[in-house]
PDB file of N, CA and C in Angstrom:
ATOM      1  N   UNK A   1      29.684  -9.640  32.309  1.00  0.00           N
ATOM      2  CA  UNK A   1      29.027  -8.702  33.186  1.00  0.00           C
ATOM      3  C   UNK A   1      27.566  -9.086  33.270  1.00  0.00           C
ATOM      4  N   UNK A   2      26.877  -9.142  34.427  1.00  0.00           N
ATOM      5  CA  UNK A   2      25.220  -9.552  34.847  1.00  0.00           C
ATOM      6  C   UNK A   2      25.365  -8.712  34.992  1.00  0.00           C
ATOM      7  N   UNK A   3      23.624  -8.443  35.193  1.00  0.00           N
ATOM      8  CA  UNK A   3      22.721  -7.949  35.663  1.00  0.00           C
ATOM      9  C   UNK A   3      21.482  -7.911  35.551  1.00  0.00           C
ATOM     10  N   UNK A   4      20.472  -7.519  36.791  1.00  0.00           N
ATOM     11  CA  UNK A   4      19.738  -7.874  37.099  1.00  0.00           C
ATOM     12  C   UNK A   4      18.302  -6.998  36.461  1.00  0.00           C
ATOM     13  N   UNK A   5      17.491  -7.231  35.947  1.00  0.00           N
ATOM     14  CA  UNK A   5      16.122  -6.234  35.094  1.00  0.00           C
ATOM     15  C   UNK A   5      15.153  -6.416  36.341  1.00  0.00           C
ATOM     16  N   UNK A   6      14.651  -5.301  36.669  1.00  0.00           N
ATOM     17  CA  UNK A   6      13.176  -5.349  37.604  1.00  0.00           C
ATOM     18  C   UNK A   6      12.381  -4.294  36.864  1.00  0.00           C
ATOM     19  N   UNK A   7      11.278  -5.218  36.875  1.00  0.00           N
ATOM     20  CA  UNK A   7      10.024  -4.579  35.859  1.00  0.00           C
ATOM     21  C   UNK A   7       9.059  -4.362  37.306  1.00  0.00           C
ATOM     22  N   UNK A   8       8.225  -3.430  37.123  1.00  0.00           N
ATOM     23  CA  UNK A   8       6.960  -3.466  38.442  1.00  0.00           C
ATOM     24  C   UNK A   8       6.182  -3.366  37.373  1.00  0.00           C
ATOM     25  N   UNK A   9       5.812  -4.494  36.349  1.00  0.00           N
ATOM     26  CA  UNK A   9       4.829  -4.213  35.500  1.00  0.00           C
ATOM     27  C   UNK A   9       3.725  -3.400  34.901  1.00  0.00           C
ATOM     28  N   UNK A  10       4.237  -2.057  35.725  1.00  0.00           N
ATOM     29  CA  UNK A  10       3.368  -1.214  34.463  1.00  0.00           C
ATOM     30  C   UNK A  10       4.638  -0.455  32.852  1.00  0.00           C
ATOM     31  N   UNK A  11       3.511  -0.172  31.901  1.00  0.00           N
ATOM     32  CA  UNK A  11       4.462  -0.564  30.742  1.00  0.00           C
ATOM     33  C   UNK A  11       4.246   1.343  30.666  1.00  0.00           C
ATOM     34  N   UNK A  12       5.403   1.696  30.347  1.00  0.00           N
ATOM     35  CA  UNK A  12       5.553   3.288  30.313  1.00  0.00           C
ATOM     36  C   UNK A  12       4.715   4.367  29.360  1.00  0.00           C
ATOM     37  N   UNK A  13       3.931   5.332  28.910  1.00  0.00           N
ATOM     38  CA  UNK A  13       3.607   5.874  28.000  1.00  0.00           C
ATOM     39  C   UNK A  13       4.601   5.690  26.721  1.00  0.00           C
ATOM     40  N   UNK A  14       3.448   5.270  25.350  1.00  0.00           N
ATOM     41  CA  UNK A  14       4.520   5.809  24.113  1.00  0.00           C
ATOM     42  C   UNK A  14       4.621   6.904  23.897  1.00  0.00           C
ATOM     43  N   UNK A  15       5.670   7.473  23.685  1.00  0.00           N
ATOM     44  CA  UNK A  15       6.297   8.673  22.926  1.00  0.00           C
ATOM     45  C   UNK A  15       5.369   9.112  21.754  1.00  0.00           C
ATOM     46  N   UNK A  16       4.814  10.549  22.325  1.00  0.00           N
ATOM     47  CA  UNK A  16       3.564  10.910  21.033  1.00  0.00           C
ATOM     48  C   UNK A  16       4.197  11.044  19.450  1.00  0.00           C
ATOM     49  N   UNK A  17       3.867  10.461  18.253  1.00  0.00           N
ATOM     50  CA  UNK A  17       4.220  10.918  17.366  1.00  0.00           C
ATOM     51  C   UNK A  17       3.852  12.043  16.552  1.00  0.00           C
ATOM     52  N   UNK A  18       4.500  12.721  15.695  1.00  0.00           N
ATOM     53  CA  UNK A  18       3.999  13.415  14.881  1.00  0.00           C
ATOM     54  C   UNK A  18       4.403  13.398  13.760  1.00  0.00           C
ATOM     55  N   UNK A  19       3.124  13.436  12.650  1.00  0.00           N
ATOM     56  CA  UNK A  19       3.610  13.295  11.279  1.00  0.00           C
ATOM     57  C   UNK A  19       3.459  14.280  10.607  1.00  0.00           C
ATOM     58  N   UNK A  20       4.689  14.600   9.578  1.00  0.00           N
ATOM     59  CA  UNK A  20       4.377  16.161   8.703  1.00  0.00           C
ATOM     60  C   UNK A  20       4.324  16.182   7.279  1.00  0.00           C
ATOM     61  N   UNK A  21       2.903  15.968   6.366  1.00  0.00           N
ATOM     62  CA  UNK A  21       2.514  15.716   5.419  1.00  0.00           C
ATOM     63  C   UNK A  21       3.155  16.852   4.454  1.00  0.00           C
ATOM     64  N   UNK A  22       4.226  16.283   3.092  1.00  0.00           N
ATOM     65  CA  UNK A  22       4.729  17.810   2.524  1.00  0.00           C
ATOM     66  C   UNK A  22       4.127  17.174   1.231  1.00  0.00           C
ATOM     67  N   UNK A  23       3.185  18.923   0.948  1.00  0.00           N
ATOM     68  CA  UNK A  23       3.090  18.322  -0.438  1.00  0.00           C
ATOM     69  C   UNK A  23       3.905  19.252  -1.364  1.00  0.00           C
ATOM     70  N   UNK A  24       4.423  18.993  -2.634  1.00  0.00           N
ATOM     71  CA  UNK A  24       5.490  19.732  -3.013  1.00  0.00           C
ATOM     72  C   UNK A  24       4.852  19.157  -4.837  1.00  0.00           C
ATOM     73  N   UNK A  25       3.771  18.991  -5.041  1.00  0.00           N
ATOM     74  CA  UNK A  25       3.817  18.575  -6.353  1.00  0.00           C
ATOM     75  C   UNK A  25       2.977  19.572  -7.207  1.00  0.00           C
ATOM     76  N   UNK A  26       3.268  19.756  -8.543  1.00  0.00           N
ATOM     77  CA  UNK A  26       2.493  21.295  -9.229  1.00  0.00           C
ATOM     78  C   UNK A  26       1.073  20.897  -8.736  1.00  0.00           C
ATOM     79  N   UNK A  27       0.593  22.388  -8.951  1.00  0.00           N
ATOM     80  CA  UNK A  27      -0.925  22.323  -9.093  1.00  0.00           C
ATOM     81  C   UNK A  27      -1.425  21.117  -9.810  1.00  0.00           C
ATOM     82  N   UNK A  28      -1.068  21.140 -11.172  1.00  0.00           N
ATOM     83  CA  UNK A  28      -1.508  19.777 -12.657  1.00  0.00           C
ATOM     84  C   UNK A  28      -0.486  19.085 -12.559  1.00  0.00           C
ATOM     85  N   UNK A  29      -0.974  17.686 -12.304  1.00  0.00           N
ATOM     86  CA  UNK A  29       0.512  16.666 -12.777  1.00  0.00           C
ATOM     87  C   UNK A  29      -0.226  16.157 -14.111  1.00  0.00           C
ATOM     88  N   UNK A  30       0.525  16.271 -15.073  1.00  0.00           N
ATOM     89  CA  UNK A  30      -0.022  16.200 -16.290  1.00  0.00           C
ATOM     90  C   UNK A  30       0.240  14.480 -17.069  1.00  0.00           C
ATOM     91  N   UNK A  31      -0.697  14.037 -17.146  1.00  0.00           N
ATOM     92  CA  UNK A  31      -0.770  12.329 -17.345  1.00  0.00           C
ATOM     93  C   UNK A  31      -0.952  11.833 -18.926  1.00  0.00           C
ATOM     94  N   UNK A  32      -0.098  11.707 -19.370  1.00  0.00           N
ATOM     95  CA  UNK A  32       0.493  11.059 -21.054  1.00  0.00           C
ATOM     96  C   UNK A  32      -0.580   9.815 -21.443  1.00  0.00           C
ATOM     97  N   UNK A  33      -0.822  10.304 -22.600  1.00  0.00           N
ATOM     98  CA  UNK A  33      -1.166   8.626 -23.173  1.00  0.00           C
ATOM     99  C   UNK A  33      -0.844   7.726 -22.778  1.00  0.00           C
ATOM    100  N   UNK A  34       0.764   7.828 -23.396  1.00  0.00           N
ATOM    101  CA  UNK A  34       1.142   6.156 -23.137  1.00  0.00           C
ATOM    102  C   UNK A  34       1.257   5.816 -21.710  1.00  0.00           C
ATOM    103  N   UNK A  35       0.975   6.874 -20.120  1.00  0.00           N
ATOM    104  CA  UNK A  35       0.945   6.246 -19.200  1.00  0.00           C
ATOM    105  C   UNK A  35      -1.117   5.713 -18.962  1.00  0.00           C
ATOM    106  N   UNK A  36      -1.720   6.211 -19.358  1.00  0.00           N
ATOM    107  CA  UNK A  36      -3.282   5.839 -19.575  1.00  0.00           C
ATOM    108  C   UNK A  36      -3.321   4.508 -20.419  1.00  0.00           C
ATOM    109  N   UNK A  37      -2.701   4.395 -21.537  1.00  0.00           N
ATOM    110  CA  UNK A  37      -2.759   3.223 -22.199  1.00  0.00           C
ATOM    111  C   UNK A  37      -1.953   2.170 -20.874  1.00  0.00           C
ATOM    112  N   UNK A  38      -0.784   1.798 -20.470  1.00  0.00           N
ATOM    113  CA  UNK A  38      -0.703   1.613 -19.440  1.00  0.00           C
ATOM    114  C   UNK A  38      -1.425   1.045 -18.222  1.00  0.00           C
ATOM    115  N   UNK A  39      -1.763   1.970 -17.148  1.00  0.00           N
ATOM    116  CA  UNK A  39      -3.300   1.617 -16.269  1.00  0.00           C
ATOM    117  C   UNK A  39      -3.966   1.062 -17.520  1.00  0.00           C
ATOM    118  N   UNK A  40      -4.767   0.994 -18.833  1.00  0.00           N
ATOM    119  CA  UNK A  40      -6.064   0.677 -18.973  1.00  0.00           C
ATOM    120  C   UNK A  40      -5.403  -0.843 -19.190  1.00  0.00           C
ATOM    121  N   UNK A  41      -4.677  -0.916 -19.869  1.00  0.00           N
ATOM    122  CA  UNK A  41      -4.049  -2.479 -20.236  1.00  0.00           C
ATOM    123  C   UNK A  41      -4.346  -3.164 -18.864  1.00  0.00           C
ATOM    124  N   UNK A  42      -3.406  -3.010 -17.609  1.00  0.00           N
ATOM    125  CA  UNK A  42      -3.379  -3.464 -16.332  1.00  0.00           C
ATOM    126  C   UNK A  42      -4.659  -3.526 -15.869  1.00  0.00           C
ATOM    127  N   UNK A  43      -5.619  -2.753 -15.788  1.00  0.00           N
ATOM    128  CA  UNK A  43      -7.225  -2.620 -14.998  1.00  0.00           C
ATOM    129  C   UNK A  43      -8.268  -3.026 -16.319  1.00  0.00           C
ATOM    130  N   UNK A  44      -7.833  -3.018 -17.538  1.00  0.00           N
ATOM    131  CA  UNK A  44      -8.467  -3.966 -18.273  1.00  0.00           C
ATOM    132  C   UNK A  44      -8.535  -5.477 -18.244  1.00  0.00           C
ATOM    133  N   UNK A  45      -7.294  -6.050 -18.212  1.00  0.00           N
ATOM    134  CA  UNK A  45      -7.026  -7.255 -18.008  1.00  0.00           C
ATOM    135  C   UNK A  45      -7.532  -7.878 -16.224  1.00  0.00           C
ATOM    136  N   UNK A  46      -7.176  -6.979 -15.364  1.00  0.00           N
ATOM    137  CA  UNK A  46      -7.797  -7.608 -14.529  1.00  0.00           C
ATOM    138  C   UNK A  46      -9.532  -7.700 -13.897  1.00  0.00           C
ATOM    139  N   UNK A  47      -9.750  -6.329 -14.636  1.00  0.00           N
ATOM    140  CA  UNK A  47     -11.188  -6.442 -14.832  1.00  0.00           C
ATOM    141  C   UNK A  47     -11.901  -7.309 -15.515  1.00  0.00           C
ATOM    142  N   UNK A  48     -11.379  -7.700 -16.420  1.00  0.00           N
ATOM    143  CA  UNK A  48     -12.071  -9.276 -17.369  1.00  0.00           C
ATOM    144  C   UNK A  48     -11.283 -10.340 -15.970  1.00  0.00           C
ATOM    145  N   UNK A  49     -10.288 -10.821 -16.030  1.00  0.00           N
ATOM    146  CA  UNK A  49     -10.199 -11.996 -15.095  1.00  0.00           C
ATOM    147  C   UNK A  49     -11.147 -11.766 -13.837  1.00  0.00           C
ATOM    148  N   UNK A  50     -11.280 -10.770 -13.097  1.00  0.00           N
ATOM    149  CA  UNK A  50     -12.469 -10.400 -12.127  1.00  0.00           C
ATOM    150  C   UNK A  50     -13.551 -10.860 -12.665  1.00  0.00           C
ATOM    151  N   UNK A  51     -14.251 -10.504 -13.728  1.00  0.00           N
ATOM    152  CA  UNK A  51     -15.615 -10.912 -14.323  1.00  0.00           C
ATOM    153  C   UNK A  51     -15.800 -11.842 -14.914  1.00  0.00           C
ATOM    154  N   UNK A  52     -14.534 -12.827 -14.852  1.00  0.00           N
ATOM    155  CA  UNK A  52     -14.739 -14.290 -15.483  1.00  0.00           C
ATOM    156  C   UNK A  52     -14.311 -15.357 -14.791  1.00  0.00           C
ATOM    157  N   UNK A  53     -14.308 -15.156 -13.582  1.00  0.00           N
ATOM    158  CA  UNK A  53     -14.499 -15.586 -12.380  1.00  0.00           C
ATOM    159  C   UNK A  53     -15.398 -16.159 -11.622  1.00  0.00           C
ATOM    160  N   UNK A  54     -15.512 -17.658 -11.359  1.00  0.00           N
ATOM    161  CA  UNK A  54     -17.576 -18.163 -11.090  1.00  0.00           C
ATOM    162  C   UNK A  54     -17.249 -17.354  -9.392  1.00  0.00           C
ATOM    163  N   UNK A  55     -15.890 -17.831  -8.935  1.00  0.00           N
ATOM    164  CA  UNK A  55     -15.666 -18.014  -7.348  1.00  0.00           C
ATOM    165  C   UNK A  55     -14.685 -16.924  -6.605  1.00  0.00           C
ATOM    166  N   UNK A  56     -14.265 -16.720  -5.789  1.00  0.00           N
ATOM    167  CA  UNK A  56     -13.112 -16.133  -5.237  1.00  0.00           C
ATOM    168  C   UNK A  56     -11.913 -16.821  -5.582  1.00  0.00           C
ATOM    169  N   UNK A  57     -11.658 -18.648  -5.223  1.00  0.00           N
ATOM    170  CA  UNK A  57     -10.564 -19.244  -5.647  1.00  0.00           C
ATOM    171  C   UNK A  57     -10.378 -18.581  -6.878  1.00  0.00           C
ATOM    172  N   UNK A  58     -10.992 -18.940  -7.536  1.00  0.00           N
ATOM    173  CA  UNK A  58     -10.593 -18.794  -9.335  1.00  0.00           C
ATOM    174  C   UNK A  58      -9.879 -17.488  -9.577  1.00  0.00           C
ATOM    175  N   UNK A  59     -10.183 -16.165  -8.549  1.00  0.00           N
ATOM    176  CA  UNK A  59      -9.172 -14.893  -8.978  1.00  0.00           C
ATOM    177  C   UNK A  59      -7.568 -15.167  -9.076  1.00  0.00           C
ATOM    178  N   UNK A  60      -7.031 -14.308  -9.877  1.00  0.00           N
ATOM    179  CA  UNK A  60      -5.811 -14.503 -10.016  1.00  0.00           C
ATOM    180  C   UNK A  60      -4.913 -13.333  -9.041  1.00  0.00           C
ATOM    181  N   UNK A  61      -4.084 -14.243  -8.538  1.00  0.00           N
ATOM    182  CA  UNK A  61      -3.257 -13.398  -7.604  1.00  0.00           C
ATOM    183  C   UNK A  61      -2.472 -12.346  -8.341  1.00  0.00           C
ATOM    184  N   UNK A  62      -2.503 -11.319  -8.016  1.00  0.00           N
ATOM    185  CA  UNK A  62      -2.438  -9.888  -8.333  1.00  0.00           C
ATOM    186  C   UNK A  62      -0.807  -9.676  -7.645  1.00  0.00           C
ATOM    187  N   UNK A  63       0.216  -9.458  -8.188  1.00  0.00           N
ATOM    188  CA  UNK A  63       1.600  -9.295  -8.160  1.00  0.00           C
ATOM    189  C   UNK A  63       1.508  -7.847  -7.336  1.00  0.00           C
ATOM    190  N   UNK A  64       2.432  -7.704  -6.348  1.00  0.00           N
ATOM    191  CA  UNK A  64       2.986  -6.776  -5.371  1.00  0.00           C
ATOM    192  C   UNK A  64       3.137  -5.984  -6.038  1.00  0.00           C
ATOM    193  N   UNK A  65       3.451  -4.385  -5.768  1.00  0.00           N
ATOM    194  CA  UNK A  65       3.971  -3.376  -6.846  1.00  0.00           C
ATOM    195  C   UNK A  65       5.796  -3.076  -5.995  1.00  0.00           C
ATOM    196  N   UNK A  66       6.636  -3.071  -6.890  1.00  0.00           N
ATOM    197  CA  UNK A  66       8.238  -3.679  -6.891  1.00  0.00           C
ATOM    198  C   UNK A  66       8.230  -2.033  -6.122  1.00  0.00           C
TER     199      UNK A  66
END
């Protein structure tokens, strides 16, 4: 089966979006040691490789979060 597409090149309005922000988490989310020990390990370590760094090359590529 053909057929034939005719465009008169104007391109149509997008469809307005709307987004609906839910927040649903307690007042206090309450944050553990061992998740602080955690971050400081991770933002420790890359804070020294940051500051021992002469150049930009020399930073170390920083892994995606999975």
């Amino acid at each position: 089966m053909s057929f034939d597409v005719h465009h008169n090149g104007k391109a149509g309005k997008p469809a307005k979006q709307s987004l609906h922000v839910v927040h649903d988490f307690p007042v206090e989310v309450p944050v553990t040691d061992a998740v602080l020990d955690v971050v400081e390990a991770f933002l420790g370590a890359q804070l020294l490789a940051i500051l021992a760094a002469d150049t930009p090359d020399d930073l170390p590529d920083v892994a995606a979060p999975e």
